[in-house]
N, C-alpha and C. Protein backbone atom coordinates (compact mmCIF):
# COMPACT_ATOMS: atom_id res chain seq x y z
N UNK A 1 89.85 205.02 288.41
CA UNK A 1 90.11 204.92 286.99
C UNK A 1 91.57 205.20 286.61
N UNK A 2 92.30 206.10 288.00
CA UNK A 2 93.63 205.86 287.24
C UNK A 2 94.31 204.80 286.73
N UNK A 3 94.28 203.69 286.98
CA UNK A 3 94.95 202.19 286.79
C UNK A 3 94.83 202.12 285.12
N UNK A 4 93.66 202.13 284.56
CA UNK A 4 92.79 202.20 282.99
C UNK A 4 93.60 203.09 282.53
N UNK A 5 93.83 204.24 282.82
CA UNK A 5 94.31 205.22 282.44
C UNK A 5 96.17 205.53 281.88
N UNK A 6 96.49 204.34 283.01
CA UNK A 6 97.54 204.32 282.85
C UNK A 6 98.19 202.81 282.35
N UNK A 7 97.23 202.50 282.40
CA UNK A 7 97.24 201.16 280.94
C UNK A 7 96.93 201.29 279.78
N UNK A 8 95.93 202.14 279.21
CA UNK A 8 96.28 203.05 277.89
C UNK A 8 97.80 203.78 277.12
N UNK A 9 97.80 204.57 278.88
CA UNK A 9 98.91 205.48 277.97
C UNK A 9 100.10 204.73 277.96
N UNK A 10 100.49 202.91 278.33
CA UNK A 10 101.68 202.49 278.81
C UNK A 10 101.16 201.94 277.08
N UNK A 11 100.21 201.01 276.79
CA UNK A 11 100.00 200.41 275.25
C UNK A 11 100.18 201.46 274.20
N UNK A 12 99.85 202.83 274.71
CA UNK A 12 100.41 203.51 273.20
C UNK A 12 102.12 203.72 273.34
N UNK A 13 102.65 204.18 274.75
CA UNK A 13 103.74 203.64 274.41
C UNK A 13 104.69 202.42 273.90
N UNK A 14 103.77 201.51 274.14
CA UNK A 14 104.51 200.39 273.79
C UNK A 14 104.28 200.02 272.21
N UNK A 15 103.26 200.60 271.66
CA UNK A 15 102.66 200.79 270.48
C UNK A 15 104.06 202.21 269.56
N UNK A 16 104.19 203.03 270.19
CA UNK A 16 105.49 203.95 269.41
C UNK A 16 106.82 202.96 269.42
N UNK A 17 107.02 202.23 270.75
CA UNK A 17 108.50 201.84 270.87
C UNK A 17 108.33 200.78 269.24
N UNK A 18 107.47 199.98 268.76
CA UNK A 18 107.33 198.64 268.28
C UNK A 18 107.49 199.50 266.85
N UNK A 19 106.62 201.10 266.41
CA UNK A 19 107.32 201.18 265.58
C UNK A 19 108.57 201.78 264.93
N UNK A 20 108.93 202.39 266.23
CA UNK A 20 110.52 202.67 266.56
C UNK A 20 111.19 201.90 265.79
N UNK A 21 111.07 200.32 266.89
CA UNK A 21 111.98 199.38 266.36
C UNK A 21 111.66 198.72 265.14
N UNK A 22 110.83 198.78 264.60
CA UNK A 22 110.51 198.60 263.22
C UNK A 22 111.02 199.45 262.53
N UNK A 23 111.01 200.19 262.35
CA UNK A 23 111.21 201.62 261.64
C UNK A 23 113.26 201.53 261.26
N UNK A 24 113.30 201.33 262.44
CA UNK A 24 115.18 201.35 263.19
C UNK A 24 115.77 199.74 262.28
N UNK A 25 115.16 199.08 262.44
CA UNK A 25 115.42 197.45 262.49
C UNK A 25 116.10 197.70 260.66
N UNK A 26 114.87 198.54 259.88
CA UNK A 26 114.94 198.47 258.39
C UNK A 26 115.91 199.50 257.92
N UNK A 27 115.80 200.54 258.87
CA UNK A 27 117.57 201.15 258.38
C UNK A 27 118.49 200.57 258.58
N UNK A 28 118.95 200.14 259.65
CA UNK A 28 119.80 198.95 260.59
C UNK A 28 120.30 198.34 259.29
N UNK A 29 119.02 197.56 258.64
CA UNK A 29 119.57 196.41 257.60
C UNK A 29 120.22 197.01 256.62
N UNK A 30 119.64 197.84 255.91
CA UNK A 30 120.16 198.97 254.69
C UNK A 30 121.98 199.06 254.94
N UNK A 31 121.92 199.83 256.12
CA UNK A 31 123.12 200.05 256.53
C UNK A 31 124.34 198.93 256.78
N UNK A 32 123.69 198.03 257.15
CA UNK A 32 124.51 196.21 257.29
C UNK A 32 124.87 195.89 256.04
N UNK A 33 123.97 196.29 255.16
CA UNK A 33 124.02 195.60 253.49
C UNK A 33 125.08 196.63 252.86
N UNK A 34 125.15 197.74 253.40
CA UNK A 34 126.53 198.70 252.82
C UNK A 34 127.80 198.05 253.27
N UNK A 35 128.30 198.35 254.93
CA UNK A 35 128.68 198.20 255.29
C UNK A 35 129.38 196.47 255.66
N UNK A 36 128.74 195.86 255.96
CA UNK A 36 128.79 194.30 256.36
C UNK A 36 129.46 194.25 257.82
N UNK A 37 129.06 194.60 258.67
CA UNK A 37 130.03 194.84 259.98
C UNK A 37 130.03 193.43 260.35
N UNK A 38 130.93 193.32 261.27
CA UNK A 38 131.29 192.16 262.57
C UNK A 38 129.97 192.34 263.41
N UNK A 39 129.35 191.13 263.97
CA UNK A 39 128.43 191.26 264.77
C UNK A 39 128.49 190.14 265.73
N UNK A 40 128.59 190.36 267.31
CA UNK A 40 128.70 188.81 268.38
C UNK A 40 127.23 188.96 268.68
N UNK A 41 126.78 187.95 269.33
CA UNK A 41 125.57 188.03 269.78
C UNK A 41 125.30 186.43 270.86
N UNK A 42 124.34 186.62 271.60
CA UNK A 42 124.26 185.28 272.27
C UNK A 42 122.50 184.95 272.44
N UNK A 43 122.38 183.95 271.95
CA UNK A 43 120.86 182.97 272.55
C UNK A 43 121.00 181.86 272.87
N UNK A 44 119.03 181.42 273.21
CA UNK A 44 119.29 180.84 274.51
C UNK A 44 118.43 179.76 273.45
N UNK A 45 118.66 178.72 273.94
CA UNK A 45 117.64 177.36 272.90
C UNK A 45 117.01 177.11 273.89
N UNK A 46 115.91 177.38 274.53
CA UNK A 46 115.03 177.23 275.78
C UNK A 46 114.22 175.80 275.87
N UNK A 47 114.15 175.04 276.14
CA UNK A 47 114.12 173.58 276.07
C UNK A 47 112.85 172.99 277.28
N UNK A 48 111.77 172.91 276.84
CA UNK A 48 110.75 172.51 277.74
C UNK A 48 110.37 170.36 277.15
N UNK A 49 110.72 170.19 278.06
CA UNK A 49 110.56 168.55 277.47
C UNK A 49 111.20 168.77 276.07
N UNK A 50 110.84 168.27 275.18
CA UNK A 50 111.22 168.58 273.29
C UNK A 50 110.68 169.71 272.89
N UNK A 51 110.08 170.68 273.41
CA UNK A 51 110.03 171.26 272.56
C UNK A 51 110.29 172.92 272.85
N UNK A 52 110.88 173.57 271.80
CA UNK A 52 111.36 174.84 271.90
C UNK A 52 110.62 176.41 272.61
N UNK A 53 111.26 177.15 272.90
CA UNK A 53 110.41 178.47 273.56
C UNK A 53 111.02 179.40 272.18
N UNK A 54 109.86 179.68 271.35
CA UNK A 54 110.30 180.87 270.16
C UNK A 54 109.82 181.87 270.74
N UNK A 55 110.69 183.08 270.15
CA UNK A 55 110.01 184.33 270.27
C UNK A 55 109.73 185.00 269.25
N UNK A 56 109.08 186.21 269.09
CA UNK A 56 108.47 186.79 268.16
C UNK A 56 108.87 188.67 268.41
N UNK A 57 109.92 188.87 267.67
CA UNK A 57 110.75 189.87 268.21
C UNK A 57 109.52 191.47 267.53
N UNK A 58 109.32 192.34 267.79
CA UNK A 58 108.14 193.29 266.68
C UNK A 58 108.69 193.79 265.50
N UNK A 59 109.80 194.01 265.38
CA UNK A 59 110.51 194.26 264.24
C UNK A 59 110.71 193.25 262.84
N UNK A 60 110.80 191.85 263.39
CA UNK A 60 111.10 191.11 261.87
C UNK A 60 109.68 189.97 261.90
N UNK A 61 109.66 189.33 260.64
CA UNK A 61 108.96 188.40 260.52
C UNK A 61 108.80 186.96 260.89
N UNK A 62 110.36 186.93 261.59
CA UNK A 62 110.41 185.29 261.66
C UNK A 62 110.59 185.14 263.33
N UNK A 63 110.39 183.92 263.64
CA UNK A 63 110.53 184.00 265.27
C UNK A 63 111.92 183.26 265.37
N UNK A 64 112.33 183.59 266.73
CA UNK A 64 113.55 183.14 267.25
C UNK A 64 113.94 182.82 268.84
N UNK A 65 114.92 182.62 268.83
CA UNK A 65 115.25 182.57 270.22
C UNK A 65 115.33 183.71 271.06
N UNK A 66 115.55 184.01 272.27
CA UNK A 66 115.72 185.11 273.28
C UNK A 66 116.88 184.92 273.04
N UNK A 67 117.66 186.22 272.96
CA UNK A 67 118.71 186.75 273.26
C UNK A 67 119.09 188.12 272.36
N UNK A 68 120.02 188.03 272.14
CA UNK A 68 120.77 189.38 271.40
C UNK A 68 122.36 189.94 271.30
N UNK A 69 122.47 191.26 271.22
CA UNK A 69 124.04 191.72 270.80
C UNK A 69 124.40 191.15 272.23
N UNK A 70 125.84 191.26 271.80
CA UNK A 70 126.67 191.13 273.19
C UNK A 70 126.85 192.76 273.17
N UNK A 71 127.27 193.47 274.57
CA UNK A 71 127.50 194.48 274.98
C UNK A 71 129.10 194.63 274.87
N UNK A 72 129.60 195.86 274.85
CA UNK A 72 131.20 195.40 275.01
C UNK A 72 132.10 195.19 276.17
N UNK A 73 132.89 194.57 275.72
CA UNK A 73 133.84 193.65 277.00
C UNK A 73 132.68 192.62 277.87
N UNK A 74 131.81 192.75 276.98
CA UNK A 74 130.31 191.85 277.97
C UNK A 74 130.94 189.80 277.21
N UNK A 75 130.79 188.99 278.57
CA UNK A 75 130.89 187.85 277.85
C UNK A 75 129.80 187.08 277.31
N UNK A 76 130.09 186.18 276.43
CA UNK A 76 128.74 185.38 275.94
C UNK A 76 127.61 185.24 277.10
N UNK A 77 127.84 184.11 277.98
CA UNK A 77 127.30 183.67 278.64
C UNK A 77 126.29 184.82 279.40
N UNK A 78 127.06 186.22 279.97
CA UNK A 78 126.55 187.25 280.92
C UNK A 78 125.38 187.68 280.09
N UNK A 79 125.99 187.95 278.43
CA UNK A 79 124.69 188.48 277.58
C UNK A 79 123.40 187.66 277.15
N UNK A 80 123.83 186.55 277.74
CA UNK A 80 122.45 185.56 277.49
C UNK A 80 121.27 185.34 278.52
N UNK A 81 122.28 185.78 279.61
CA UNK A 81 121.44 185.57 280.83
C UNK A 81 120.46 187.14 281.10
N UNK A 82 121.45 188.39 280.54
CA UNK A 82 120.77 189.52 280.59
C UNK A 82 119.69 189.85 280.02
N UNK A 83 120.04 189.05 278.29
CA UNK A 83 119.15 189.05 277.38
C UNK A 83 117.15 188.35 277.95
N UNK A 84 117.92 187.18 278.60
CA UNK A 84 116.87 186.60 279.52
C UNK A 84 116.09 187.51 280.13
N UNK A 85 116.92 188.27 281.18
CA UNK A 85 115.60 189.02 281.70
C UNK A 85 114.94 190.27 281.68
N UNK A 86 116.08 190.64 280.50
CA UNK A 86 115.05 191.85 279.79
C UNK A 86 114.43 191.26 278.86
N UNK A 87 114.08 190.32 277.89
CA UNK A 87 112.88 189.62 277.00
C UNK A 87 111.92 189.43 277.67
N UNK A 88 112.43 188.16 278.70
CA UNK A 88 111.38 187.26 279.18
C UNK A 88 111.26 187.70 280.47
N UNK A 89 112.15 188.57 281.39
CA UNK A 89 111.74 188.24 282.47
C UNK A 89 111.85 187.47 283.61
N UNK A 90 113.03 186.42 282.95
CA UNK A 90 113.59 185.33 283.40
C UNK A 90 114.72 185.82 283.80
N UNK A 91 115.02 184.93 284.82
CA UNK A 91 116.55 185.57 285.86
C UNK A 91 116.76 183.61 285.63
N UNK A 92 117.88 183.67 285.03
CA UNK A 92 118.92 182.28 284.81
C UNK A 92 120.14 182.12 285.45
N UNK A 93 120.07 181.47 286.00
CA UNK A 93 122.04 181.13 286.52
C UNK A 93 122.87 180.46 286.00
N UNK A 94 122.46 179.58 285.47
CA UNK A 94 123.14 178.37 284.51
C UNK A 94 122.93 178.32 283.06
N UNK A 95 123.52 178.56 282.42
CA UNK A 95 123.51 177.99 280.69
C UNK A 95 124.26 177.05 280.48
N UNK A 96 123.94 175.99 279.68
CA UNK A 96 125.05 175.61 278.79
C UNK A 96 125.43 176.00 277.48
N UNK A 97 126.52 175.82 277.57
CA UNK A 97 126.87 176.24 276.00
C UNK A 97 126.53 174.93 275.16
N UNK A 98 126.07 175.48 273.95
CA UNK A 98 125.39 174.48 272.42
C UNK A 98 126.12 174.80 271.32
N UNK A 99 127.60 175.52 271.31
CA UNK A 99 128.02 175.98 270.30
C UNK A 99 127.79 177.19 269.64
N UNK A 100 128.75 177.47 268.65
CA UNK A 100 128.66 179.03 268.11
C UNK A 100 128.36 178.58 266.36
N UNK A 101 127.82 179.51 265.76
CA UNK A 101 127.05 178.97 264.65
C UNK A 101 127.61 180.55 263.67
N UNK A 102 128.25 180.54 262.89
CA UNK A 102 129.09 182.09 262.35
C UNK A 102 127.78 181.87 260.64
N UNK A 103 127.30 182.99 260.31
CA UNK A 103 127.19 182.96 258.69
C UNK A 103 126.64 184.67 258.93
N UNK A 104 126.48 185.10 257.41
CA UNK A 104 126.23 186.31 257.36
C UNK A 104 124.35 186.29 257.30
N UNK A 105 123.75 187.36 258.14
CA UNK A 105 122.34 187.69 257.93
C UNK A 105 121.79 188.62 258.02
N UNK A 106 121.03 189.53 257.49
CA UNK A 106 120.90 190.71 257.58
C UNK A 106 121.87 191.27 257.39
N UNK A 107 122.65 191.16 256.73
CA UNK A 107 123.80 191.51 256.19
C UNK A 107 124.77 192.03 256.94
N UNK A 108 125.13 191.11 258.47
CA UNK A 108 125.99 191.38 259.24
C UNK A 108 126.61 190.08 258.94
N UNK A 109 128.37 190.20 259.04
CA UNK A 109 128.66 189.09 259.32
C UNK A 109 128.52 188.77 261.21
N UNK A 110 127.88 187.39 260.89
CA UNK A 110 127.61 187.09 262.52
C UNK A 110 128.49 186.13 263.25
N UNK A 111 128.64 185.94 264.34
CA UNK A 111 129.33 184.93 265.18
C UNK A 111 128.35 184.98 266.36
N UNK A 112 127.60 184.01 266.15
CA UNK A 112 126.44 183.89 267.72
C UNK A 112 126.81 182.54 268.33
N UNK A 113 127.17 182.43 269.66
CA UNK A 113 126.84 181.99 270.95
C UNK A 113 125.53 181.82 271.09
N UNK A 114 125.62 179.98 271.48
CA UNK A 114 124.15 179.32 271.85
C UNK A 114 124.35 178.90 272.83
N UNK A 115 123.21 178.96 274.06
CA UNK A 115 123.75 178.37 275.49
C UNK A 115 122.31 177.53 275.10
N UNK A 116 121.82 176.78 276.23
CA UNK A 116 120.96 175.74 276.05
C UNK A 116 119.78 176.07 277.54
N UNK A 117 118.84 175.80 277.67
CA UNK A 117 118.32 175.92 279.17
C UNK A 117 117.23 175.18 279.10
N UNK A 118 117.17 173.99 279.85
CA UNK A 118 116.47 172.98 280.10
C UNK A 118 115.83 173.06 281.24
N UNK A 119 113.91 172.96 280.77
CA UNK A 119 113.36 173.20 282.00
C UNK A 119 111.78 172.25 281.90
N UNK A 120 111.56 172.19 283.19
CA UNK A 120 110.49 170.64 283.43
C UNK A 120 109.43 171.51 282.76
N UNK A 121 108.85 172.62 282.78
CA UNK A 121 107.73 173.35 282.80
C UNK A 121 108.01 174.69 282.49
N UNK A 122 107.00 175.61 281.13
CA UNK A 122 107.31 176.80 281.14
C UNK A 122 107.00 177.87 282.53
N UNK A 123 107.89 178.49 283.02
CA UNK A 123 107.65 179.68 283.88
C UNK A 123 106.30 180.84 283.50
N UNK A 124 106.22 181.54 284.35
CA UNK A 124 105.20 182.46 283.69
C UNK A 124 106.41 183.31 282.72
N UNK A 125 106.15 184.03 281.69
CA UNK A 125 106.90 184.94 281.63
C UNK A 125 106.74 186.30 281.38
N UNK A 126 107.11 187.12 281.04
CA UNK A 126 107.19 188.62 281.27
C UNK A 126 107.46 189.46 279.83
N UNK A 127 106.89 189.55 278.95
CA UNK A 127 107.19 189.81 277.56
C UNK A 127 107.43 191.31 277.61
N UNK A 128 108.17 192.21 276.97
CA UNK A 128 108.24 193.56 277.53
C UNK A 128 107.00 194.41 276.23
N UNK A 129 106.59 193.46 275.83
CA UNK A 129 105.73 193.95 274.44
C UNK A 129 105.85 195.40 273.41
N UNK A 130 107.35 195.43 273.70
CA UNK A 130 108.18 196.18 272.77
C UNK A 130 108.83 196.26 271.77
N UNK A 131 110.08 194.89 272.46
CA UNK A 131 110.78 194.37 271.26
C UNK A 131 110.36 192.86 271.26
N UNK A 132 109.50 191.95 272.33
CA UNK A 132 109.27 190.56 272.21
C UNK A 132 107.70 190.60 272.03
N UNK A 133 107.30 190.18 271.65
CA UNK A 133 105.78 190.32 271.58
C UNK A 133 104.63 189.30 271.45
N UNK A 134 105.00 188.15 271.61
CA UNK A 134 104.74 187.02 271.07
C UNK A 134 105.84 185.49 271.79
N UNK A 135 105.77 184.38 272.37
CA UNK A 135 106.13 183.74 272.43
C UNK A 135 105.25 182.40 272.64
N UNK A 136 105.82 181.55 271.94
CA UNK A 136 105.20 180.28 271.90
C UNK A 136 106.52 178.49 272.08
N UNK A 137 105.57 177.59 272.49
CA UNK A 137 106.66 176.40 272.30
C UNK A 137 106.39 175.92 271.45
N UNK A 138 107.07 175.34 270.51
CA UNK A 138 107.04 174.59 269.30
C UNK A 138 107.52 173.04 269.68
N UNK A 139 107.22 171.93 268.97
CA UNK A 139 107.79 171.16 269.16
C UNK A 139 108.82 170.40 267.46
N UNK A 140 109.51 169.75 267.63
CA UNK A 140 110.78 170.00 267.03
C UNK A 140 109.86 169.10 265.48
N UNK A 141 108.64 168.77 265.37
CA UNK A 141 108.20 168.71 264.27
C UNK A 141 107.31 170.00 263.71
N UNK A 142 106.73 170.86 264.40
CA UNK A 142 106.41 171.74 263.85
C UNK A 142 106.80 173.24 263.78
N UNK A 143 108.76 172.97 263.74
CA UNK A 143 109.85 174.15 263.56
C UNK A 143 109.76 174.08 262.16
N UNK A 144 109.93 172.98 261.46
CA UNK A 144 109.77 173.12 260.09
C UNK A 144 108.53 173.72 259.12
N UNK A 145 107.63 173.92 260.18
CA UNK A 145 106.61 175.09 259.43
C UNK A 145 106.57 176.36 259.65
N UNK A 146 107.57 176.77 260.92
CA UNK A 146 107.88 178.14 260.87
C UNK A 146 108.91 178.52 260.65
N UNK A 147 108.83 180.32 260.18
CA UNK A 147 110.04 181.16 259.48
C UNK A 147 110.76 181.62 260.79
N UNK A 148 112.00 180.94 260.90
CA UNK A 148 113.11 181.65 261.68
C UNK A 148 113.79 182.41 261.07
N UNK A 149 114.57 182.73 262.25
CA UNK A 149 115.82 183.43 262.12
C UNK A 149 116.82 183.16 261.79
N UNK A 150 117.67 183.56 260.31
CA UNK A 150 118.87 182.85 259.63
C UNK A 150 119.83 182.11 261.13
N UNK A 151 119.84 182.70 261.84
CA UNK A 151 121.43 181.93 262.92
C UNK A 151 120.09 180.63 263.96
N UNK A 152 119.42 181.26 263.67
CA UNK A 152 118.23 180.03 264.82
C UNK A 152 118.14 178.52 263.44
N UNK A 153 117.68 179.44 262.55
CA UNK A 153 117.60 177.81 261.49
C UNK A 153 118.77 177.34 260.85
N UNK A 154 119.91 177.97 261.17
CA UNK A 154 121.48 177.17 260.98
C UNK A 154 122.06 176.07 261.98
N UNK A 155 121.48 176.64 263.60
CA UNK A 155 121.61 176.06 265.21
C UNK A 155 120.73 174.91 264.97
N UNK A 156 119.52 174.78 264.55
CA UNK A 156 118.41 173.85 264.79
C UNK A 156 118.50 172.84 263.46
N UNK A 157 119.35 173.26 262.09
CA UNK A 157 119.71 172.45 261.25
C UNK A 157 120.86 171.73 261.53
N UNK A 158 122.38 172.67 262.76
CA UNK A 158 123.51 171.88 262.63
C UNK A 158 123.12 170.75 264.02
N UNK A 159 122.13 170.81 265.06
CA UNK A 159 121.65 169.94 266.23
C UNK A 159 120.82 168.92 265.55
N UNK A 160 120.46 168.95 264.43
CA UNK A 160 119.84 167.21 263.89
C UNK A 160 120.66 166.29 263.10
């Protein structure tokens, strides 16, 4: 029974971290909306035939791409691939770059880095069910019925 046991106590942890980052996410913003800081960041437009890999981060409402902050002196590209395999789980070697997409959200001003990753078939993947919790593929007609993320629905409005 230890195995049970210790799959309980890993879901209530993962159950505190989610409202951690919930909790964190809504001061975060408060504080962005005073302040307005500089913010870099990098994602990944995950590309299965047409249609997209969203994620579903536990903190906000809208889904988005994998990725996140850049680290410092960290480059775009390194933080996209890291971002990769702490979300998903995924270990990437190659990105392309899709352009950088700048507007203010959450009341950071942003400058995000888009790399691109094109793949025949989704991988299994590895959700850390902390901060990702949820992922699905969309296909590029039914993005317009879901709520993204201000820099994901600026990327997916300036690519049509």
């Amino acid at each position: 029974m230890p195995s049970l046991e210790r799959t309980r106590s890993t879901r209530v942890v993962d159950a505190v971290w989610r409202v951690v980052l919930r909790l964190g996410f809504r001061l975060a913003r408060i504080w962005w909306h005073v302040r307005r800081p500089h913010h870099e960041g990098a994602l990944v437009a995950v590309y299965v035939g047409r249609a997209l890999l969203l994620v579903k981060p536990s903190y906000r409402a809208e889904w988005g791409f994998p990725g996140g902050s850049l680290d410092p002196g960290e480059a775009p590209d390194a933080a996209a691939r890291r971002e990769m395999q702490e979300e998903l789980g995924l270990s990437v070697d190659a990105l392309s770059p899709a352009g950088i997409v700048r507007g203010t959200w959450d009341g950071r001003i942003d400058h995000v880095h888009f790399f691109e990753l094109h793949l025949d078939c989704l991988p299994a993947l590895r959700l850390d069910n902390r901060e990702i919790v949820a992922a699905q593929l969309a296909s590029p007609e039914e993005l317009t019925g879901i709520a993204l993320t201000g820099a994901v629905a600026a990327f997916i409005g300036s690519s049509r």
